[in-house]
C-alpha atoms as a PDB file:
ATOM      1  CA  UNK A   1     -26.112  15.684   0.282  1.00  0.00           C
ATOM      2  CA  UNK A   2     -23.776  14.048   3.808  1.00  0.00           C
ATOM      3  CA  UNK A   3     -22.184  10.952   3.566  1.00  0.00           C
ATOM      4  CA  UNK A   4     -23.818   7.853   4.519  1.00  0.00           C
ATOM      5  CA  UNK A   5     -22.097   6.681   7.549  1.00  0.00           C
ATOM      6  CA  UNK A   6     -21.966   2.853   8.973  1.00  0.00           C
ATOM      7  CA  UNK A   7     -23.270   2.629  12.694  1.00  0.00           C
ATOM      8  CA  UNK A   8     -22.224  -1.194  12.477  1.00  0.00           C
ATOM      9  CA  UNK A   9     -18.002  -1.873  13.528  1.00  0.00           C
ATOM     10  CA  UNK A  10     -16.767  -2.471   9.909  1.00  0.00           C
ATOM     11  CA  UNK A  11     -14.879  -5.774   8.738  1.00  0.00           C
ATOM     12  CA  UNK A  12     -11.210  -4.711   8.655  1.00  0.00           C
ATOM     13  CA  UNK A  13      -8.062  -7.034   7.141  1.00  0.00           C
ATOM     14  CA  UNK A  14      -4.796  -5.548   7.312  1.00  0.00           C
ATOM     15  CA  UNK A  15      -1.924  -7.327   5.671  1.00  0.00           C
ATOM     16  CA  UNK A  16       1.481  -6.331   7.629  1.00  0.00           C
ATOM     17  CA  UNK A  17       4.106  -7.451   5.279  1.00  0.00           C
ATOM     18  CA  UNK A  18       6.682  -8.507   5.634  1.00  0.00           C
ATOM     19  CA  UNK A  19       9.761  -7.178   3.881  1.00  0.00           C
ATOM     20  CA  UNK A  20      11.180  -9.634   0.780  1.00  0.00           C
ATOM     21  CA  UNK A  21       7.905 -11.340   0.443  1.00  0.00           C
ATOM     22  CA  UNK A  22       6.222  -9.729  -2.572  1.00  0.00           C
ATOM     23  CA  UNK A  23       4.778  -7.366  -0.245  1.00  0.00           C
ATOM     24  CA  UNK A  24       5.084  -4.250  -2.753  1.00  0.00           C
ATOM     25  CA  UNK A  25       3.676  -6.181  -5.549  1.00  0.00           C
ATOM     26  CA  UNK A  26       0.597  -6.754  -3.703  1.00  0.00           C
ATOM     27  CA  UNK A  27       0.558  -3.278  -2.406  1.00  0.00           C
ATOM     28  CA  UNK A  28       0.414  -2.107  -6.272  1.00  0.00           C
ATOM     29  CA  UNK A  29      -0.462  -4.791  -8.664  1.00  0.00           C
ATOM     30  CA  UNK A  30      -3.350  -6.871  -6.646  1.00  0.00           C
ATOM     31  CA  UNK A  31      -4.854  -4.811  -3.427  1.00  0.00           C
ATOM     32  CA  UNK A  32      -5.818  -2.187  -5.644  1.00  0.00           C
ATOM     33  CA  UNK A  33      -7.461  -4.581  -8.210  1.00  0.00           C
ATOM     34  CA  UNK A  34      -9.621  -6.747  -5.685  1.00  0.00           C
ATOM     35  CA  UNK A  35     -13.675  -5.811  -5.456  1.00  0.00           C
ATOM     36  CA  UNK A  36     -16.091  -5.923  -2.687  1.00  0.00           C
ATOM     37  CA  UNK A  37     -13.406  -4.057  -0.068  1.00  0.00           C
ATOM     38  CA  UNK A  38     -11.995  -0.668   0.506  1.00  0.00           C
ATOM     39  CA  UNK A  39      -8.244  -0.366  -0.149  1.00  0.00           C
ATOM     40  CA  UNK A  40      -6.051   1.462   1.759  1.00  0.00           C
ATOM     41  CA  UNK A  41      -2.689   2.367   0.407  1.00  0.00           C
ATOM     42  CA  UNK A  42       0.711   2.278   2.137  1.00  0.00           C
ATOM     43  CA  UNK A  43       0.888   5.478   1.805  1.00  0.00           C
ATOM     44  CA  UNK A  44      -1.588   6.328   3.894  1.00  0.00           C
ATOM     45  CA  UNK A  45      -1.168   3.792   6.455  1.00  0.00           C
ATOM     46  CA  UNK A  46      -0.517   6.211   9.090  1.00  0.00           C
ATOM     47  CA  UNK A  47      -4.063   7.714   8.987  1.00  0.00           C
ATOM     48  CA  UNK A  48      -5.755   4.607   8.104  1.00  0.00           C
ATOM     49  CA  UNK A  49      -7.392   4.098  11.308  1.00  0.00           C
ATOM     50  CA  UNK A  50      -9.002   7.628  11.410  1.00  0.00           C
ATOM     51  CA  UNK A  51     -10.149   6.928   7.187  1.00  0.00           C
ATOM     52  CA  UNK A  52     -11.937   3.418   8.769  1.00  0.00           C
ATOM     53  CA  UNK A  53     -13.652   5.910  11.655  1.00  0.00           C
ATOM     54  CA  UNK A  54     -15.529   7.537   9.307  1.00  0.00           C
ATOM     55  CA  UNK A  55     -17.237   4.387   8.096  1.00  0.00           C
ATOM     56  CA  UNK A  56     -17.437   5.087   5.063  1.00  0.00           C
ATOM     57  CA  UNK A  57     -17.819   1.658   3.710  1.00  0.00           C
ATOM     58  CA  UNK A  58     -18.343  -1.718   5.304  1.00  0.00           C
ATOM     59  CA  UNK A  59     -15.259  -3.445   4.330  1.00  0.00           C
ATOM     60  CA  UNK A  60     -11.355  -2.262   4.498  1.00  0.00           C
ATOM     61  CA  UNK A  61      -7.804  -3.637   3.474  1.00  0.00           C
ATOM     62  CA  UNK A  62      -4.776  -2.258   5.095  1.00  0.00           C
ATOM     63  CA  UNK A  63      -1.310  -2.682   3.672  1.00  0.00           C
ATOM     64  CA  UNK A  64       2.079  -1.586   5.405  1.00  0.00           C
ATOM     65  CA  UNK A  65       5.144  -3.518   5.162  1.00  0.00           C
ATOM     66  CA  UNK A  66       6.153  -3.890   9.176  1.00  0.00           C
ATOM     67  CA  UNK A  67       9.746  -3.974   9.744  1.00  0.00           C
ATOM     68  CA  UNK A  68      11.515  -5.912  12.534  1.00  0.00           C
ATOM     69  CA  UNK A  69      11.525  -3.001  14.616  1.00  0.00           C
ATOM     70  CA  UNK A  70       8.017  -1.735  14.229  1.00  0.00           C
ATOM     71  CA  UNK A  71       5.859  -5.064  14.036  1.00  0.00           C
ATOM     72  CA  UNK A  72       4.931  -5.593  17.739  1.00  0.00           C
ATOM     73  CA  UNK A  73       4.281  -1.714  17.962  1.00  0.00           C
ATOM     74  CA  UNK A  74       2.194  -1.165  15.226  1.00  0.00           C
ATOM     75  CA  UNK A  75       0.017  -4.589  15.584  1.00  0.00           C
ATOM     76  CA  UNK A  76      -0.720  -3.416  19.331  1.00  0.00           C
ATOM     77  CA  UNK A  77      -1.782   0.368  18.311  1.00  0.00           C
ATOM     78  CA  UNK A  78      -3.829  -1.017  15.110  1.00  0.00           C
ATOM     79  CA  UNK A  79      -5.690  -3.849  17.284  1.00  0.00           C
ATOM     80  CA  UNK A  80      -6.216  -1.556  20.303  1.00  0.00           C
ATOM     81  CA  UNK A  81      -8.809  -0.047  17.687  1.00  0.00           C
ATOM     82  CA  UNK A  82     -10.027  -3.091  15.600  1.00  0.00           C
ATOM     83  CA  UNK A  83      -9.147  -6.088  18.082  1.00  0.00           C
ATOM     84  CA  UNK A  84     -11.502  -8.173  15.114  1.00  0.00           C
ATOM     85  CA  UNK A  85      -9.164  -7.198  12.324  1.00  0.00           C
ATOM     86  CA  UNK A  86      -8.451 -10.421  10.317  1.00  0.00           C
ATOM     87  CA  UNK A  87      -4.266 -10.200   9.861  1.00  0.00           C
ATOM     88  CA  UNK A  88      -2.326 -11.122   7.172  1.00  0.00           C
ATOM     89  CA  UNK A  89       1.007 -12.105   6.699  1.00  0.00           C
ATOM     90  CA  UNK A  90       3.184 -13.819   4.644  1.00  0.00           C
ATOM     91  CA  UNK A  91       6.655 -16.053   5.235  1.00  0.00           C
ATOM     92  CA  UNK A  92       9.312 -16.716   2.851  1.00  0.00           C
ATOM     93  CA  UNK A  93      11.695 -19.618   3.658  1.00  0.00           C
ATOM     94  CA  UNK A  94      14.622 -18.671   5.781  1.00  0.00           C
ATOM     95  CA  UNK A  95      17.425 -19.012   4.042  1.00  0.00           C
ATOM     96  CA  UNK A  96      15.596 -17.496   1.242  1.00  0.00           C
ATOM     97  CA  UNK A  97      14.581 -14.570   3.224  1.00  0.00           C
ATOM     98  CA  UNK A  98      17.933 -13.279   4.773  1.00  0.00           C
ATOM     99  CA  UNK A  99      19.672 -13.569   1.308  1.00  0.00           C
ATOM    100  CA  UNK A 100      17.202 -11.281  -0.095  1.00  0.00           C
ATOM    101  CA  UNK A 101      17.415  -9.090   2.834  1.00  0.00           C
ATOM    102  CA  UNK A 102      21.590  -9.250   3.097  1.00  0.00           C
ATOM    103  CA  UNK A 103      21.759  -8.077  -0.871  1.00  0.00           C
ATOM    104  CA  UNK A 104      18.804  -5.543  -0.053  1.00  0.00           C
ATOM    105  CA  UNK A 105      20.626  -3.705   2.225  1.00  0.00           C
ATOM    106  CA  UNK A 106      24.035  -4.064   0.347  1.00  0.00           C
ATOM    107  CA  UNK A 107      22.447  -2.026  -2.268  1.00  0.00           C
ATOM    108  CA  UNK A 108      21.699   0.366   0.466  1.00  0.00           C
ATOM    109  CA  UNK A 109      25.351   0.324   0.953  1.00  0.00           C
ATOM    110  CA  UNK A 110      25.871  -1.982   3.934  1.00  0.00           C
ATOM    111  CA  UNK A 111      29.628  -3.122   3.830  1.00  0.00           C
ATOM    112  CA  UNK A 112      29.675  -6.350   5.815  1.00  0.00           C
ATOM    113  CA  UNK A 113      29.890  -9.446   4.919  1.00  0.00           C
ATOM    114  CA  UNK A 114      27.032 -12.350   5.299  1.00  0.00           C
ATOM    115  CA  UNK A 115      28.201 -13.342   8.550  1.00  0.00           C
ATOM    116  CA  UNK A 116      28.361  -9.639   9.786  1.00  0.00           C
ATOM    117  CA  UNK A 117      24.816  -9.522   8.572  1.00  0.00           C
ATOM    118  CA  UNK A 118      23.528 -12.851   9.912  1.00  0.00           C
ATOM    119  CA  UNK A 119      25.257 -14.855  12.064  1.00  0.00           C
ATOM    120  CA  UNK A 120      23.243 -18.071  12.618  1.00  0.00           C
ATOM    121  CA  UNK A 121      25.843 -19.692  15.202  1.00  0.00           C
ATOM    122  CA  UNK A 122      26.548 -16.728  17.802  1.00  0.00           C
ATOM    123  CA  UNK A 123      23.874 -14.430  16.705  1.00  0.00           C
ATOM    124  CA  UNK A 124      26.484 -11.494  16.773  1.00  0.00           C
ATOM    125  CA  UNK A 125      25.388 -10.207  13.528  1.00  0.00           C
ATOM    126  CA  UNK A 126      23.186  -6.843  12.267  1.00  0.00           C
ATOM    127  CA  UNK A 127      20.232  -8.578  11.511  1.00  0.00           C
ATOM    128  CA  UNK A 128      19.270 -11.200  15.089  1.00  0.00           C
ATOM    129  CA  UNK A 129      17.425 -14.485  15.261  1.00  0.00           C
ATOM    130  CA  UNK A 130      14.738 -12.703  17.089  1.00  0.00           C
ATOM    131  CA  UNK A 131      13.904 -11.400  13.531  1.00  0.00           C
ATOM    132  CA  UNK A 132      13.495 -14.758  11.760  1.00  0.00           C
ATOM    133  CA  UNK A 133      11.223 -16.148  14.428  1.00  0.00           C
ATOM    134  CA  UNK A 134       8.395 -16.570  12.699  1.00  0.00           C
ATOM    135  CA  UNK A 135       6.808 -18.370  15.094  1.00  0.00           C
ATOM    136  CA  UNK A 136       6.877 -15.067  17.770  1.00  0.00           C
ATOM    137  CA  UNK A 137       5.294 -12.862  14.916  1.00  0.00           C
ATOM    138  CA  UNK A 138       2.229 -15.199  14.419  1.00  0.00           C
ATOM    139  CA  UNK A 139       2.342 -14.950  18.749  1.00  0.00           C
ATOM    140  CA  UNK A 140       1.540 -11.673  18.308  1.00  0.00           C
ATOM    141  CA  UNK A 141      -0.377 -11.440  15.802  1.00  0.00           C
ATOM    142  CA  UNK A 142      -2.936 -14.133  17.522  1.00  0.00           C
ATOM    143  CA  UNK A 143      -2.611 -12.608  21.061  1.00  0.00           C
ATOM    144  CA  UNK A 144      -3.212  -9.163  19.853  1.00  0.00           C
ATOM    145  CA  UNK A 145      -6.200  -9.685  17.171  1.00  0.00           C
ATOM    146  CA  UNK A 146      -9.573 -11.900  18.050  1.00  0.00           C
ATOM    147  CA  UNK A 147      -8.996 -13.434  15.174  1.00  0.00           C
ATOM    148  CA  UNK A 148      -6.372 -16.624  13.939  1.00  0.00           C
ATOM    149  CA  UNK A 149      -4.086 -14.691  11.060  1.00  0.00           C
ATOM    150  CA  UNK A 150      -3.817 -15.504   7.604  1.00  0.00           C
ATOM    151  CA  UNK A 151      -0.242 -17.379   7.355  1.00  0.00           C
ATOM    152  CA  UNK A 152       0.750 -17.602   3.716  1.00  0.00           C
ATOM    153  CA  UNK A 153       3.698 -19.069   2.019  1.00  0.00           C
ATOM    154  CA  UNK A 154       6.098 -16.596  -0.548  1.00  0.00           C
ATOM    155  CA  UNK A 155       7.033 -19.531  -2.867  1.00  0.00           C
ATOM    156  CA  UNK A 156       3.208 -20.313  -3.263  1.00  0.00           C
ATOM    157  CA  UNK A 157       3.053 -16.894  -4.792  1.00  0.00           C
ATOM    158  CA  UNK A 158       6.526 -17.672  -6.818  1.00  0.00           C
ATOM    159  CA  UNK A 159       4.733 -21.016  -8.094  1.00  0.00           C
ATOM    160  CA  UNK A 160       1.709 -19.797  -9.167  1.00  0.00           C
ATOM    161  CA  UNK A 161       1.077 -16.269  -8.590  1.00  0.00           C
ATOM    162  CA  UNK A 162      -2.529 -16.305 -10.449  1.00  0.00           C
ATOM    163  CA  UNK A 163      -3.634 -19.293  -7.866  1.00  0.00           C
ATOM    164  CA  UNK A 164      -2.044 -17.557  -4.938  1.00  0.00           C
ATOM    165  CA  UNK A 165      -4.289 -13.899  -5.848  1.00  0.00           C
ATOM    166  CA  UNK A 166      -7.307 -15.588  -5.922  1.00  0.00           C
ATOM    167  CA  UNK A 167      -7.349 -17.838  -3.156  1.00  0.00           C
ATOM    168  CA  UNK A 168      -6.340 -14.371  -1.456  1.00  0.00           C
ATOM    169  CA  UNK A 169      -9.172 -12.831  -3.292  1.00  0.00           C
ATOM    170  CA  UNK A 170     -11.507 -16.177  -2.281  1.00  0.00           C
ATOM    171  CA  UNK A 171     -10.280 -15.977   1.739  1.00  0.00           C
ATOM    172  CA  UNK A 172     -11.184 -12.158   1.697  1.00  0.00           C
ATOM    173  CA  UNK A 173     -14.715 -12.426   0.259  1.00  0.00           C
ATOM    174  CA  UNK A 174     -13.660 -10.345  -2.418  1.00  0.00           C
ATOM    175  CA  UNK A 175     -13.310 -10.684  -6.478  1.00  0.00           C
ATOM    176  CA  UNK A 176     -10.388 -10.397  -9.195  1.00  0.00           C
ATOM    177  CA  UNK A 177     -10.041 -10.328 -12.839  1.00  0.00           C
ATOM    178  CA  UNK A 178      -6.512 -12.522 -13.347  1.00  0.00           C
ATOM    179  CA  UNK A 179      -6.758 -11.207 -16.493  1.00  0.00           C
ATOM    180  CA  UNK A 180      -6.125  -7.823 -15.870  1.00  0.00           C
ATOM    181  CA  UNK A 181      -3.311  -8.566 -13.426  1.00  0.00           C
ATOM    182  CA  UNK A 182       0.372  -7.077 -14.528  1.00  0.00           C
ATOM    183  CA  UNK A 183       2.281 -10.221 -13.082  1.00  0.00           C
ATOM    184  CA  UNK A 184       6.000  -8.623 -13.944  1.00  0.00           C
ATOM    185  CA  UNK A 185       8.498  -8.386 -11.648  1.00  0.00           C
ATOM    186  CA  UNK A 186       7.873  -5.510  -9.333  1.00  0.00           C
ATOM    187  CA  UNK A 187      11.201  -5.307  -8.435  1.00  0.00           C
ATOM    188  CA  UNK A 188      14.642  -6.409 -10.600  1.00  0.00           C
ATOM    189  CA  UNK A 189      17.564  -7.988  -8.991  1.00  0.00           C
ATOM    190  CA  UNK A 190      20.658  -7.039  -8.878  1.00  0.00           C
ATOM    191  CA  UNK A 191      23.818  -8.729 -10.459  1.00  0.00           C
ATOM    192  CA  UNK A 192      26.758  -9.831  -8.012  1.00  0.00           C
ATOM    193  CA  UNK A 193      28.700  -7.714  -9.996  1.00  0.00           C
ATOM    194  CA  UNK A 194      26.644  -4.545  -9.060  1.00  0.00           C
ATOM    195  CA  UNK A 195      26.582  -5.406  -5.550  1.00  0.00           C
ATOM    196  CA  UNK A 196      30.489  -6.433  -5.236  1.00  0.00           C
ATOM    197  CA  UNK A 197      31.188  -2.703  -6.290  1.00  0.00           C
ATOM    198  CA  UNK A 198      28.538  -1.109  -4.166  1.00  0.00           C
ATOM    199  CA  UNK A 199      30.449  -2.914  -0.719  1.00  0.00           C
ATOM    200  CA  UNK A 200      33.805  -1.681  -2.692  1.00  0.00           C
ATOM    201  CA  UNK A 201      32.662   1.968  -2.637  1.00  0.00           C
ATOM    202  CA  UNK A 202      30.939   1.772   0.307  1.00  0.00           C
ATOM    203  CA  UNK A 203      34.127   1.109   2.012  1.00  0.00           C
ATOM    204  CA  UNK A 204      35.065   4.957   0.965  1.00  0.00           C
ATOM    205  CA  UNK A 205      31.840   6.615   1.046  1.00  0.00           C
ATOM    206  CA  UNK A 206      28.901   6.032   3.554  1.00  0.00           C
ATOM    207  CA  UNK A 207      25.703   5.478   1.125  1.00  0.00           C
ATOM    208  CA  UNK A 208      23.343   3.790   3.711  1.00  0.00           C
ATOM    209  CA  UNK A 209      20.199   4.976   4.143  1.00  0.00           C
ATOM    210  CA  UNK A 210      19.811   7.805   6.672  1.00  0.00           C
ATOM    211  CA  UNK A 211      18.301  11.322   7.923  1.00  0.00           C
ATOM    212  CA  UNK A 212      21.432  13.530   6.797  1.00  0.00           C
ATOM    213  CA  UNK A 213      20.203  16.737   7.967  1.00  0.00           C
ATOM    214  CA  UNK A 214      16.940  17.820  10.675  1.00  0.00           C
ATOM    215  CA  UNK A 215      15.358  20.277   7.989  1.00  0.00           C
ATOM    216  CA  UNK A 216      13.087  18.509   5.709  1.00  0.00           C
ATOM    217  CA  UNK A 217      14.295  20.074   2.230  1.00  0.00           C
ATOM    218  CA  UNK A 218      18.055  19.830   2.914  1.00  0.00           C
ATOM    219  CA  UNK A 219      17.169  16.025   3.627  1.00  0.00           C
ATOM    220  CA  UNK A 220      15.419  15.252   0.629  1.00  0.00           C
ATOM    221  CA  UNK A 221      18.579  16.819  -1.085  1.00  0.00           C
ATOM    222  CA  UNK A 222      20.404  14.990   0.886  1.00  0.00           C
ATOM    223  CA  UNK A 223      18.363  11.076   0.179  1.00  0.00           C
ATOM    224  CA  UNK A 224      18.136  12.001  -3.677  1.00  0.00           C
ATOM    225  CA  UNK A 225      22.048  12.559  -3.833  1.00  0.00           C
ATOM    226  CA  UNK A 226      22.593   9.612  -1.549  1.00  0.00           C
ATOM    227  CA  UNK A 227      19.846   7.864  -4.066  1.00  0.00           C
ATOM    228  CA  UNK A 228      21.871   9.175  -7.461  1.00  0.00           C
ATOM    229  CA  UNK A 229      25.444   7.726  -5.956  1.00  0.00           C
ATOM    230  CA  UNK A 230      24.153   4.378  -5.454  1.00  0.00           C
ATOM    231  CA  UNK A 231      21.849   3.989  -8.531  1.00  0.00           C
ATOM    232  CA  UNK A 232      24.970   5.593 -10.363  1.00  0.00           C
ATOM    233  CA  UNK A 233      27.555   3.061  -8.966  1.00  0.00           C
ATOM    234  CA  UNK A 234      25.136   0.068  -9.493  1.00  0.00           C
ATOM    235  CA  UNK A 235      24.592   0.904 -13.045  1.00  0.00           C
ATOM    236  CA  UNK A 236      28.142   2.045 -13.818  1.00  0.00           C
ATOM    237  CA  UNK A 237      29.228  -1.658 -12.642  1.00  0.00           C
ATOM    238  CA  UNK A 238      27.315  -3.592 -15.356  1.00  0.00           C
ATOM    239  CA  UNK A 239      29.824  -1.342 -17.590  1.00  0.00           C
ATOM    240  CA  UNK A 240      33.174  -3.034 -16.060  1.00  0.00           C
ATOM    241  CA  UNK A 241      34.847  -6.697 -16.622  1.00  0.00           C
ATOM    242  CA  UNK A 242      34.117  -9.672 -15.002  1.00  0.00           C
ATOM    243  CA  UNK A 243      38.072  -9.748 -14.061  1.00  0.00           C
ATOM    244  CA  UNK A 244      37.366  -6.822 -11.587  1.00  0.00           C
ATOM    245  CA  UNK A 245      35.559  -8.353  -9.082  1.00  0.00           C
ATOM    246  CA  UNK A 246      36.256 -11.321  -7.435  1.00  0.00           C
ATOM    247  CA  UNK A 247      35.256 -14.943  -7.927  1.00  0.00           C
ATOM    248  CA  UNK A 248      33.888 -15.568  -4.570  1.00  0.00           C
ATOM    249  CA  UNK A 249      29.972 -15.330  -4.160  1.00  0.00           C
ATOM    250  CA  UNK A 250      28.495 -12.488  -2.181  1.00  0.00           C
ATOM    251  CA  UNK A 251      26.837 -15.623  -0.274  1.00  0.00           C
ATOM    252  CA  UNK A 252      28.160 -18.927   0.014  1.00  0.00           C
ATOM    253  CA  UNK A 253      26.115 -22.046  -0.299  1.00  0.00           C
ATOM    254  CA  UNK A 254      27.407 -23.230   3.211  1.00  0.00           C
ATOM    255  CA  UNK A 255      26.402 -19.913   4.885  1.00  0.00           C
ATOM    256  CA  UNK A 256      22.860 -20.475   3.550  1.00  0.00           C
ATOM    257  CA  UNK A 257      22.615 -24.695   4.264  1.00  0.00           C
ATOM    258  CA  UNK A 258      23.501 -23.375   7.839  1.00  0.00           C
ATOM    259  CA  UNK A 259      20.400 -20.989   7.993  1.00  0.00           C
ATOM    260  CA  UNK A 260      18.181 -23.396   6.083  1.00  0.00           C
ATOM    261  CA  UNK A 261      19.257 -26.345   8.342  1.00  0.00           C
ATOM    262  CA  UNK A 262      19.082 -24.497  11.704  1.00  0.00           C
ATOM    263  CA  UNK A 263      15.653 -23.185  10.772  1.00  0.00           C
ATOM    264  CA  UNK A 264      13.873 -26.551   9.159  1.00  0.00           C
ATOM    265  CA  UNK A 265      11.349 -27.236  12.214  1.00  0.00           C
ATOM    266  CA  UNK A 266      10.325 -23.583  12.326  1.00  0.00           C
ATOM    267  CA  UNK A 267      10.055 -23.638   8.882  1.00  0.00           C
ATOM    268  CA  UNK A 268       7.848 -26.885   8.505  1.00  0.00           C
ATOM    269  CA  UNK A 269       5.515 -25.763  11.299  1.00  0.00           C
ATOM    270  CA  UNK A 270       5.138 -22.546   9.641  1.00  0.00           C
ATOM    271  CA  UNK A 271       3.864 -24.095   6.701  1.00  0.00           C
ATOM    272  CA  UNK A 272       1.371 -26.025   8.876  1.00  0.00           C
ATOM    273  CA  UNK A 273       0.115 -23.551  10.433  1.00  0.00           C
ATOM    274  CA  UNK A 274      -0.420 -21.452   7.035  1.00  0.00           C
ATOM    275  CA  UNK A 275      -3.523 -21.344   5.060  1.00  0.00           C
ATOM    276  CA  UNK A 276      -3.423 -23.729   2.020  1.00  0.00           C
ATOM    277  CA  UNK A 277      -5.182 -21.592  -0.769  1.00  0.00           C
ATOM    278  CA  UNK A 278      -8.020 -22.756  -2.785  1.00  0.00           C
ATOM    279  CA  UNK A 279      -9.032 -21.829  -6.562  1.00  0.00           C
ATOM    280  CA  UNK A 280     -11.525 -23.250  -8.228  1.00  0.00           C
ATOM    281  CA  UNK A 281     -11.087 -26.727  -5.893  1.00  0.00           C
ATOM    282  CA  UNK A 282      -7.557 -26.747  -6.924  1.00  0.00           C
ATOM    283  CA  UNK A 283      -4.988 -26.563  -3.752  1.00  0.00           C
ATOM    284  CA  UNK A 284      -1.664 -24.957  -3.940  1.00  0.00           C
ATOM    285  CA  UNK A 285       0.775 -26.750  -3.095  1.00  0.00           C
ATOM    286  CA  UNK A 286       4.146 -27.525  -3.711  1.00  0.00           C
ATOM    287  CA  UNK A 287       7.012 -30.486  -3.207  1.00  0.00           C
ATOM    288  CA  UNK A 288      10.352 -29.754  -1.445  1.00  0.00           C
ATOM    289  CA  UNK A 289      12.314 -30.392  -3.872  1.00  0.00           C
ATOM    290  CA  UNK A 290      10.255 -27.636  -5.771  1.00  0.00           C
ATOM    291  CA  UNK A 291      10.807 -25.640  -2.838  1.00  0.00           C
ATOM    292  CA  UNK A 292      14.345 -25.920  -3.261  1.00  0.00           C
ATOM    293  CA  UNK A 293      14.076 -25.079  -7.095  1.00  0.00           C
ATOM    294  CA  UNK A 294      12.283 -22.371  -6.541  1.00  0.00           C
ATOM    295  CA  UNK A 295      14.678 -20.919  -3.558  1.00  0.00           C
ATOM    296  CA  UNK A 296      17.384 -21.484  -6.084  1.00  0.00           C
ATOM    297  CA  UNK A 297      18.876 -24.295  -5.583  1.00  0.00           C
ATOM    298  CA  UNK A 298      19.951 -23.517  -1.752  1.00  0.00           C
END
């Protein structure tokens, strides 16, 4: 018996990220779990447009967190074949944001400081302003898909994650059982501690994340032994003394004010323009303060 094929163009959403915004706990714990839609893993992202050819079903979610350096790339190629494709995307607070990125890529053994990472002044630093505009992403995303994008807020998610799945669930025609939801922590963060001795070894050995070798096996050798140092150091570090490390904070306070200060308009007019999610009548929303509370403190 063949496969029933769709003649009709199918409805497509494809959520593209971004990094430090609960993106893999969506990709694993929610997208799977939502009816009335085809999901298609991040892992196989890169044929997704070819599985949504075959039109097999009527109704497809896409999921692939889009770095700064692939976002403008991949939204062109993906809307050159579904220009109706409904996007969605969601923003975390700036501040927020680059501290979670700056201790992500510590980890990953990035030696610098916070002002090597970011610099908010003189934009000399790894990571540019041109990567915290949130306002050019939504640009493209609105020039390149018929379609306005779904803007949603991280913290709305941090607040009340069971509100923030449905109204997903609700703005996607789909349905979720919140009860069967694992709401853990995807991912566990890191102690200063753990990453104060990562940038201390990292100063002696190069653990950052990169193709070692051009053959395929060697370089899987090559990312788990890479993958075994760091894990190794980071867990070996929540063996030594407080008295090791200094007092200083990976971050300070004034570093982050700066970002969260210079960024305030962009930030307020990105929660304007986002989509205010609705469950059962109830709207999520949240103070600033709570915002602050939430963003810890900053």
């Amino acid at each position: 018996m063949q496969t029933q094929h769709n003649t009709q163009q199918p409805e497509v959403f494809f959520h593209v990220g971004t990094a430090k915004t609960g993106t893999t706990f969506l990709q694993y714990r929610v997208f799977p779990k939502l009816q009335g839609l085809s999901y298609i893993q991040r892992t196989r992202y890169k044929k997704a447009i070819k599985i949504i050819k075959k039109g097999e079903h009527n109704r497809y979610l896409v999921s692939r967190e889009l770095d700064r350096r692939v976002f403008k790339k991949e939204v062109e190629r993906f809307a050159k074949a579904y220009p109706n494709t409904l996007a969605i995307i969601v923003f975390r607070r700036h501040d927020s944001y680059i501290a979670s990125e700056y201790r992500r890529y510590v980890k990953n053994g990035f030696t610098g400081s916070f002002k090597d990472f970011f610099d908010v002044q003189n934009d000399s630093g790894f990571f540019k302003k041109e990567h915290m505009d949130y306002d050019r992403q939504i640009k493209i995303l609105e020039k390149n898909f018929n379609k306005k994008p779904l803007v949603l807020v991280y913290n709305d998610l941090k607040n009340d994650s069971k509100a923030f799945i449905g109204g997903i669930a609700n703005a996607l025609e789909a349905t979720v059982d919140l009860s069967n939801l694992d709401l853990s922590r995807k991912h566990k963060s890191y102690s200063e501690k753990q990453l104060k001795a990562m940038q201390f070894m990292g100063k002696y050995i190069n653990m950052t994340k990169r193709r070692g070798f051009k053959n395929s096996f060697l370089n899987l050798l090559f990312r788990l032994y890479l993958g075994t140092l760091r894990y190794g150091i980071l867990h070996g570090a929540r063996l030594l003394p407080d008295t090791m490390f200094s007092k200083s904070p990976l971050i300070s306070k004034k570093d982050l004010k700066e970002v969260k200060k210079y960024y305030k308009e962009e930030w307020k007019a990105c929660k304007a323009y986002s989509t205010r999610l609705v469950v059962d009548e109830t709207l999520v929303e949240i103070t600033d303060l709570q915002e602050d509370l939430i963003y810890g403190g900053i």
